[in-house]
PDB file of N, CA and C in Angstrom:
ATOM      1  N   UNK A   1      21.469  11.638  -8.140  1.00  0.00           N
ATOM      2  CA  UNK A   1      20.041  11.551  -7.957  1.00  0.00           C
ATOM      3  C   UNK A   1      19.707  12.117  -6.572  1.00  0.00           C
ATOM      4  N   UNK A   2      18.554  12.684  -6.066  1.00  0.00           N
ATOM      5  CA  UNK A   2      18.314  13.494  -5.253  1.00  0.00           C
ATOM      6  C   UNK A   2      16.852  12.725  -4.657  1.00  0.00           C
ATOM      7  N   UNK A   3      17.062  12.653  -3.694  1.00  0.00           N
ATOM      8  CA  UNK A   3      15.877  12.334  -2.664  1.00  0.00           C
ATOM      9  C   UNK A   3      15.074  13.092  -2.023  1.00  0.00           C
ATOM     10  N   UNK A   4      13.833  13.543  -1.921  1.00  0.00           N
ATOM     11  CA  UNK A   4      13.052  14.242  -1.443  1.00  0.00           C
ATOM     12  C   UNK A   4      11.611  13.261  -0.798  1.00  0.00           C
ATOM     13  N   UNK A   5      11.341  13.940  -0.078  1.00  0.00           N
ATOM     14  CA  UNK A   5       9.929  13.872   0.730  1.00  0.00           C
ATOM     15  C   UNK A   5       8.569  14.402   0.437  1.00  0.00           C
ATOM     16  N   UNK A   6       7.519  13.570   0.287  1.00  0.00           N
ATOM     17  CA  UNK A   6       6.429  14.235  -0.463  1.00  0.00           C
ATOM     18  C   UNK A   6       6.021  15.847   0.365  1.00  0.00           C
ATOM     19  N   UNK A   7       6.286  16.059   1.584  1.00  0.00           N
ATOM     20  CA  UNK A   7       6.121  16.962   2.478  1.00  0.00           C
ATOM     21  C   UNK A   7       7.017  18.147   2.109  1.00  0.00           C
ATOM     22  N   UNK A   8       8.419  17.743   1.782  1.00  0.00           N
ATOM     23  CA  UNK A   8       9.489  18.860   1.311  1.00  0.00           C
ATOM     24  C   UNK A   8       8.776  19.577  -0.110  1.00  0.00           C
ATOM     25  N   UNK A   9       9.105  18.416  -0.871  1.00  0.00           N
ATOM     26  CA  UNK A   9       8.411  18.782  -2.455  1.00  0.00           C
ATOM     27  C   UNK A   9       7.610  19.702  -2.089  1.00  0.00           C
ATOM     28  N   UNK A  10       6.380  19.705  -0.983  1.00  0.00           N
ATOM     29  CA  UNK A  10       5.200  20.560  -1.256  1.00  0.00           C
ATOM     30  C   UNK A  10       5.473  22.014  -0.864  1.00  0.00           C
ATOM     31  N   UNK A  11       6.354  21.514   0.156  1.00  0.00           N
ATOM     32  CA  UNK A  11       7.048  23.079   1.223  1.00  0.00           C
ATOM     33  C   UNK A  11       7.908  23.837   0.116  1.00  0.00           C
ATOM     34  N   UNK A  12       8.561  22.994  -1.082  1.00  0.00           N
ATOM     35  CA  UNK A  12       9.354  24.066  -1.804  1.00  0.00           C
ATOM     36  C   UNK A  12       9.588  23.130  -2.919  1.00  0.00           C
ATOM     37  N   UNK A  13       8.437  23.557  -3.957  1.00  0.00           N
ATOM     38  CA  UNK A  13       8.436  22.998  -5.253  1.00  0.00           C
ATOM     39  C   UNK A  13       9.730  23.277  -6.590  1.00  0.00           C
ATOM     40  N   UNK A  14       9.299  24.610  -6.463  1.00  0.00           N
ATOM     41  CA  UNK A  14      10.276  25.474  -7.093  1.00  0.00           C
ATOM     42  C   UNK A  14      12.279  24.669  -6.996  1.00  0.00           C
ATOM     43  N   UNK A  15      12.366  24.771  -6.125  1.00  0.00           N
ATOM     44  CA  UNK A  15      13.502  24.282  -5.752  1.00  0.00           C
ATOM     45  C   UNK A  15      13.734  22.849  -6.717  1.00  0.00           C
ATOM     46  N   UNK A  16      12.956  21.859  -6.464  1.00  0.00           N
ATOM     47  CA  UNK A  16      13.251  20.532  -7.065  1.00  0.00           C
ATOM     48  C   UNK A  16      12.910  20.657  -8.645  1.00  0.00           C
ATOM     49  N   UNK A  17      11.594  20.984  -9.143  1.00  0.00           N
ATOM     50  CA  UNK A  17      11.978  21.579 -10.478  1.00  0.00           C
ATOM     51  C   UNK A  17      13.502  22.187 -11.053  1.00  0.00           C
ATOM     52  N   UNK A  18      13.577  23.069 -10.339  1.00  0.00           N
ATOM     53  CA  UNK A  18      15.004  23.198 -10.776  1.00  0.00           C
ATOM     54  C   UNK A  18      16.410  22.124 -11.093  1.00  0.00           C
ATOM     55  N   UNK A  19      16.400  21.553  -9.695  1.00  0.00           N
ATOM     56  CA  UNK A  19      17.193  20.568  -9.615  1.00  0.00           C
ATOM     57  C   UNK A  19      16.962  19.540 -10.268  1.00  0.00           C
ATOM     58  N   UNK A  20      15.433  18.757 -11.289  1.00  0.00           N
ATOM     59  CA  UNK A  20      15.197  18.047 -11.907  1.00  0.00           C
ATOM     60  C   UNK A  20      15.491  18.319 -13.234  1.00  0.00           C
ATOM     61  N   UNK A  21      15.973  19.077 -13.585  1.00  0.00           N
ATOM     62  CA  UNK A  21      16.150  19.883 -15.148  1.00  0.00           C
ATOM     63  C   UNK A  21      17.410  19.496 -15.019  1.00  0.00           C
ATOM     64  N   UNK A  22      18.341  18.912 -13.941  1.00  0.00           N
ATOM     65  CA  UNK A  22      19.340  18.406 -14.417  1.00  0.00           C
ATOM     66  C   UNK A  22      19.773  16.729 -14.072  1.00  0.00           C
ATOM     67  N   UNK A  23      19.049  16.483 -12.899  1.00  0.00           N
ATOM     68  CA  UNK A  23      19.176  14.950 -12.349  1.00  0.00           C
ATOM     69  C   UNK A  23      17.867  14.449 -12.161  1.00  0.00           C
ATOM     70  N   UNK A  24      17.601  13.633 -11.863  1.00  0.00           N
ATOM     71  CA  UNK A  24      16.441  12.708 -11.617  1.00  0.00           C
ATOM     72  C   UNK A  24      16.121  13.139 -10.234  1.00  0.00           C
ATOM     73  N   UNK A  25      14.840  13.074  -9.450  1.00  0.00           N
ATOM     74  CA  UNK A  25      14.642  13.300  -8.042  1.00  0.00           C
ATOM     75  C   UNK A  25      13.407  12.234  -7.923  1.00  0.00           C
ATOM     76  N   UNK A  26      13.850  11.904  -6.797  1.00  0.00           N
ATOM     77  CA  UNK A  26      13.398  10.516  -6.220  1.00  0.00           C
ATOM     78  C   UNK A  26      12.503  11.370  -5.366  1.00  0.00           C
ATOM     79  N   UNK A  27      11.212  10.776  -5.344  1.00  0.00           N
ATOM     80  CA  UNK A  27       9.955  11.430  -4.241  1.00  0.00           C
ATOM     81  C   UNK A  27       9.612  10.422  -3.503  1.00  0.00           C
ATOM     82  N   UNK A  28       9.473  10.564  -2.130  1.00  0.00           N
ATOM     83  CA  UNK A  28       9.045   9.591  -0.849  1.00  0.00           C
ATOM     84  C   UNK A  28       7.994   9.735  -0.452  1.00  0.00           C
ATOM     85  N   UNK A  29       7.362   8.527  -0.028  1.00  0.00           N
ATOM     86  CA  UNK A  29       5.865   9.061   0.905  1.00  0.00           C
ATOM     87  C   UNK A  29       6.155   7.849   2.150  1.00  0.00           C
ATOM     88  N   UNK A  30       6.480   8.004   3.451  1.00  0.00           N
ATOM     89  CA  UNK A  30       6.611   7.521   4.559  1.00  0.00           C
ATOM     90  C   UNK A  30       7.921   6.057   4.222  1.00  0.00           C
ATOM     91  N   UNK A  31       8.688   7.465   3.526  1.00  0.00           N
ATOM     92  CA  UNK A  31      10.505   6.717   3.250  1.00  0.00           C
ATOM     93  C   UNK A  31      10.488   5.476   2.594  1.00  0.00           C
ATOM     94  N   UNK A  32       9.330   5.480   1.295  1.00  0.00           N
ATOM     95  CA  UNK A  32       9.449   4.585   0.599  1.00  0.00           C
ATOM     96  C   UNK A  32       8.873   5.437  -0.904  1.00  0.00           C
ATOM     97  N   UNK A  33      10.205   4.964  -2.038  1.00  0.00           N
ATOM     98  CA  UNK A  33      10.254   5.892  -3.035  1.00  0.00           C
ATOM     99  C   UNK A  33       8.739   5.940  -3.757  1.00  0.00           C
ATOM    100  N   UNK A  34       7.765   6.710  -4.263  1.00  0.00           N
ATOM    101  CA  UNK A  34       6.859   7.082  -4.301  1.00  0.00           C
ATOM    102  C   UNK A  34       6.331   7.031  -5.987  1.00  0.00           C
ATOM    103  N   UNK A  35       7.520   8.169  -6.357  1.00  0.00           N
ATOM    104  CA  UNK A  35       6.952   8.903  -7.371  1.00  0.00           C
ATOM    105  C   UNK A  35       8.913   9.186  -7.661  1.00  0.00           C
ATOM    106  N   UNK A  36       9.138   9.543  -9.293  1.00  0.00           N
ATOM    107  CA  UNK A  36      10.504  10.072  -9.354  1.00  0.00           C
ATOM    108  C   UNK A  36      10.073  11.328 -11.094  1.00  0.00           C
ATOM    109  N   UNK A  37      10.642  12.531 -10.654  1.00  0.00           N
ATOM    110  CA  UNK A  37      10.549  13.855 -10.880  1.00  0.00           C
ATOM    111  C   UNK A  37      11.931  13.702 -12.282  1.00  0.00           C
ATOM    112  N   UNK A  38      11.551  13.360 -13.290  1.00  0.00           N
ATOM    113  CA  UNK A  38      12.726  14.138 -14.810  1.00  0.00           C
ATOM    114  C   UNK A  38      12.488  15.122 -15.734  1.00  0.00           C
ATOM    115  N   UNK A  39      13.181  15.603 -15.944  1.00  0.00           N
ATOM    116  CA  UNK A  39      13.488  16.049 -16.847  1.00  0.00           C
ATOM    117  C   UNK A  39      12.101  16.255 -18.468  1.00  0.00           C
ATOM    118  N   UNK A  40      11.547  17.192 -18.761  1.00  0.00           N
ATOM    119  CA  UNK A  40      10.767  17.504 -19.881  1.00  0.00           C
ATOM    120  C   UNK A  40      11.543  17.072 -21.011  1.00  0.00           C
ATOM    121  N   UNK A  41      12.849  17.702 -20.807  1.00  0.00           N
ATOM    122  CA  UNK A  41      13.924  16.823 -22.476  1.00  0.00           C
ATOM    123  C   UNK A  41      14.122  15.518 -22.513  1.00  0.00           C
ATOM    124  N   UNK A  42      13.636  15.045 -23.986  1.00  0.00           N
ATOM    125  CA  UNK A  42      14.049  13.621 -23.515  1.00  0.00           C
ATOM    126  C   UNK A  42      15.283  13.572 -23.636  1.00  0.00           C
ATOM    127  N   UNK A  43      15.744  12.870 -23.773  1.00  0.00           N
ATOM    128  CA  UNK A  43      17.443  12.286 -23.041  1.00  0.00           C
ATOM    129  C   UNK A  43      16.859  11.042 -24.559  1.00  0.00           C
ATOM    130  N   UNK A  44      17.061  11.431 -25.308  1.00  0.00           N
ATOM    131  CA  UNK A  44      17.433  10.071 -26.687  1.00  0.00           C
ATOM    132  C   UNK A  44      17.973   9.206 -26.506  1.00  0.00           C
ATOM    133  N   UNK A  45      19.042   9.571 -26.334  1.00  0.00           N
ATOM    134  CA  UNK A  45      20.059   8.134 -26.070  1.00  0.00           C
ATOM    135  C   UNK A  45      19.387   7.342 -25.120  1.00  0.00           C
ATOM    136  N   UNK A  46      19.123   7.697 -23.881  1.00  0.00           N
ATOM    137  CA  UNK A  46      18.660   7.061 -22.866  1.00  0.00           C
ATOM    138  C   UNK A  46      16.895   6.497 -23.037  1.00  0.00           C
ATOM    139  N   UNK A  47      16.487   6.717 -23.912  1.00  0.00           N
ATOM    140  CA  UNK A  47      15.040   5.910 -24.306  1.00  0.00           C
ATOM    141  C   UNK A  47      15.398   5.011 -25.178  1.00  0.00           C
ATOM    142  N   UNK A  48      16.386   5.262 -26.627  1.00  0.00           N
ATOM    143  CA  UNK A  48      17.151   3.929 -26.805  1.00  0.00           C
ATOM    144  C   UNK A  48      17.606   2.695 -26.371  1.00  0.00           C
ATOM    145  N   UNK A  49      18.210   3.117 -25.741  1.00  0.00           N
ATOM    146  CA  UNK A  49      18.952   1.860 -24.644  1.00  0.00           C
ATOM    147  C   UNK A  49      17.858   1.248 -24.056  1.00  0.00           C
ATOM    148  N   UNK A  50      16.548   2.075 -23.461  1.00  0.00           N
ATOM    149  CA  UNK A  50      15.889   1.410 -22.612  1.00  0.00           C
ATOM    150  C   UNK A  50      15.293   0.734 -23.619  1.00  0.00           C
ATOM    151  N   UNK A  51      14.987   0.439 -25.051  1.00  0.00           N
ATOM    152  CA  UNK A  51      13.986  -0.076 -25.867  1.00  0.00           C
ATOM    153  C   UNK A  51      14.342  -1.389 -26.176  1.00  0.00           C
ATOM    154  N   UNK A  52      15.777  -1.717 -25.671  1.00  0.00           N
ATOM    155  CA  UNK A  52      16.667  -2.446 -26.812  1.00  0.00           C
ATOM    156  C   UNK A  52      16.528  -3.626 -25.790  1.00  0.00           C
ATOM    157  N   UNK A  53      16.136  -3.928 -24.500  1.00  0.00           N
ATOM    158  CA  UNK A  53      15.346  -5.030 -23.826  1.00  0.00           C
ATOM    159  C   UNK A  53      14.176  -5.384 -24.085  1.00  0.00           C
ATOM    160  N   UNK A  54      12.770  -4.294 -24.702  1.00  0.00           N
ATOM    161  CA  UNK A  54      11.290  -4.072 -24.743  1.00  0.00           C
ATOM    162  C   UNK A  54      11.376  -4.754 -26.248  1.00  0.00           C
ATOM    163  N   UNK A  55      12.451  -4.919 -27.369  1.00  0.00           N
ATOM    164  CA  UNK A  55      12.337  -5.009 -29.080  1.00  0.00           C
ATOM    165  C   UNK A  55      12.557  -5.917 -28.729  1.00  0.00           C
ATOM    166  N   UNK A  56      11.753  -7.027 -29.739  1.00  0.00           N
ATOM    167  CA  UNK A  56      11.882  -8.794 -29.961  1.00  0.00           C
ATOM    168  C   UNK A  56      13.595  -8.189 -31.110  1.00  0.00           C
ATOM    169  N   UNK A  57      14.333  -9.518 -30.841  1.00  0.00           N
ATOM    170  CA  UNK A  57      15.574  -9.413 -31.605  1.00  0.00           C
ATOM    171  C   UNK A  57      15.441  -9.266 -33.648  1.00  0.00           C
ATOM    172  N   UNK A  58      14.313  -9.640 -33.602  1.00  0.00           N
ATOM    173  CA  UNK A  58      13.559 -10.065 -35.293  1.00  0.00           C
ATOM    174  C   UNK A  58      13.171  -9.305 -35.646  1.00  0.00           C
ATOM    175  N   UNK A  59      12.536  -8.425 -35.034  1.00  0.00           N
ATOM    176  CA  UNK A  59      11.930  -7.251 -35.250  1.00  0.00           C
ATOM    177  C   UNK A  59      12.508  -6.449 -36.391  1.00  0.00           C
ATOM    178  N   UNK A  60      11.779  -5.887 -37.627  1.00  0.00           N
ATOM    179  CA  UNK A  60      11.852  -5.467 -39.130  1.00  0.00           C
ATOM    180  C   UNK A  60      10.796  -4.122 -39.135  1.00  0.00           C
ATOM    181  N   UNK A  61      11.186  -3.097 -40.318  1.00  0.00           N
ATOM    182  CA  UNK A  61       9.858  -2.160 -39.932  1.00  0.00           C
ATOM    183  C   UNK A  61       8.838  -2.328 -40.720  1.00  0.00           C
ATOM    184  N   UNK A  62       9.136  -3.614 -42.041  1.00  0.00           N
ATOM    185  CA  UNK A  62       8.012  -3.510 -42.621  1.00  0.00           C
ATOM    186  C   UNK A  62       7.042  -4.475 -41.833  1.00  0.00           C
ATOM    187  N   UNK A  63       7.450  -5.426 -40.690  1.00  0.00           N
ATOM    188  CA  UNK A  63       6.745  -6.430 -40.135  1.00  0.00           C
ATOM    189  C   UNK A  63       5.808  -5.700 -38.694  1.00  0.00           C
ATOM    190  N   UNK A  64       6.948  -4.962 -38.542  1.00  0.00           N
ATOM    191  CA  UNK A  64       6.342  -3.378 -37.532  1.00  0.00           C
ATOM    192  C   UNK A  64       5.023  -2.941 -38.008  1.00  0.00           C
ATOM    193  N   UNK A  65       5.169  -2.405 -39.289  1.00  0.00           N
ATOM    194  CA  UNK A  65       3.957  -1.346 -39.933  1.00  0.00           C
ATOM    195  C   UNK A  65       3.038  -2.193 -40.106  1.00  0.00           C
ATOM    196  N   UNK A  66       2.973  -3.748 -40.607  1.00  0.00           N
ATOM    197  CA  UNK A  66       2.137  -4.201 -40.725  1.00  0.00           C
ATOM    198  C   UNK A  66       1.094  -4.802 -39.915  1.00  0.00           C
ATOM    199  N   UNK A  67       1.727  -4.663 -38.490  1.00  0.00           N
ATOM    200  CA  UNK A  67       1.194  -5.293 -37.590  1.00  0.00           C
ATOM    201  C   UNK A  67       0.467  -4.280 -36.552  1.00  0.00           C
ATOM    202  N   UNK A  68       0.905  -2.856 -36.884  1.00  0.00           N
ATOM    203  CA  UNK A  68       0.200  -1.671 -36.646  1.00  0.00           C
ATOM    204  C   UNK A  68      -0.836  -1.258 -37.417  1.00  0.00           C
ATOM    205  N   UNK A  69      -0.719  -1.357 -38.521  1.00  0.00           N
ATOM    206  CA  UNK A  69      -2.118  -0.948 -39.771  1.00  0.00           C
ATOM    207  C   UNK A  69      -2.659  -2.461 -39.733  1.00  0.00           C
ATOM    208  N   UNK A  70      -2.572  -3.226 -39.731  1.00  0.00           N
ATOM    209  CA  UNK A  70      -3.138  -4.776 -39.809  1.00  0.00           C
ATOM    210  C   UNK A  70      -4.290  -4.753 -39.795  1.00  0.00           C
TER     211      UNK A  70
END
Protein backbone atom coordinates (compact mmCIF):
# COMPACT_ATOMS: atom_id res chain seq x y z
CA UNK A 1 0.00 0.00 0.00
CA UNK A 2 1.36 3.38 -0.88
CA UNK A 3 1.04 6.63 0.95
CA UNK A 4 0.69 9.88 -0.60
CA UNK A 5 -0.06 13.53 0.27
CA UNK A 6 -3.01 15.45 -0.91
CA UNK A 7 -0.27 18.08 -2.26
CA UNK A 8 1.86 15.18 -4.09
CA UNK A 9 -1.36 13.57 -5.64
CA UNK A 10 -2.02 17.07 -7.12
CA UNK A 11 1.75 17.75 -8.23
CA UNK A 12 1.62 14.29 -10.09
CA UNK A 13 -1.65 12.58 -10.59
CA UNK A 14 -0.75 10.50 -13.38
CA UNK A 15 1.82 8.72 -11.42
CA UNK A 16 -0.58 7.35 -8.55
CA UNK A 17 -3.29 6.33 -11.00
CA UNK A 18 -0.91 4.19 -12.27
CA UNK A 19 0.34 2.79 -9.18
CA UNK A 20 -3.41 2.34 -8.01
CA UNK A 21 -4.25 -0.08 -10.87
CA UNK A 22 -2.21 -2.28 -8.89
CA UNK A 23 -2.22 -1.50 -4.94
CA UNK A 24 -4.35 0.58 -2.90
CA UNK A 25 -2.96 4.31 -2.21
CA UNK A 26 -3.59 5.87 0.92
CA UNK A 27 -4.21 9.88 0.51
CA UNK A 28 -3.25 12.37 3.44
CA UNK A 29 -4.37 15.76 4.28
CA UNK A 30 -2.03 17.23 7.22
CA UNK A 31 -0.64 13.34 7.85
CA UNK A 32 -3.86 12.03 8.62
CA UNK A 33 -5.25 9.36 6.07
CA UNK A 34 -7.88 11.32 4.12
CA UNK A 35 -9.17 9.64 1.24
CA UNK A 36 -7.72 5.95 -0.23
CA UNK A 37 -7.32 5.67 -4.28
CA UNK A 38 -8.38 1.59 -5.87
CA UNK A 39 -8.52 0.09 -8.34
CA UNK A 40 -11.78 0.47 -11.17
CA UNK A 41 -11.67 -3.67 -11.25
CA UNK A 42 -13.44 -5.04 -8.73
CA UNK A 43 -11.39 -7.53 -6.96
CA UNK A 44 -14.61 -10.27 -6.40
CA UNK A 45 -13.19 -12.21 -4.11
CA UNK A 46 -12.39 -9.32 -2.00
CA UNK A 47 -16.13 -7.76 -1.92
CA UNK A 48 -17.12 -11.31 -0.88
CA UNK A 49 -15.27 -11.67 2.06
CA UNK A 50 -16.10 -8.17 2.95
CA UNK A 51 -20.04 -9.11 2.80
CA UNK A 52 -19.78 -12.17 4.87
CA UNK A 53 -19.62 -9.77 8.27
CA UNK A 54 -22.54 -7.14 6.60
CA UNK A 55 -25.05 -10.87 5.84
CA UNK A 56 -27.32 -11.81 8.88
CA UNK A 57 -26.20 -15.73 9.19
CA UNK A 58 -30.20 -16.70 8.10
CA UNK A 59 -30.21 -14.92 5.38
CA UNK A 60 -32.17 -16.99 2.20
CA UNK A 61 -32.80 -15.38 -1.35
CA UNK A 62 -36.28 -15.98 -1.39
CA UNK A 63 -36.54 -14.01 2.13
CA UNK A 64 -33.97 -11.46 0.34
CA UNK A 65 -36.37 -10.82 -2.72
CA UNK A 66 -39.13 -10.51 -0.63
CA UNK A 67 -38.08 -8.02 1.51
CA UNK A 68 -36.79 -5.99 -1.52
CA UNK A 69 -40.11 -6.11 -3.67
CA UNK A 70 -42.20 -6.10 -0.31
Amino acid sequence: MTQVSISELKANPGRFILIAQTEDVLITKNGKVAAKLVSAKADKVAAAKALFGILPSDINIEKAREERLG
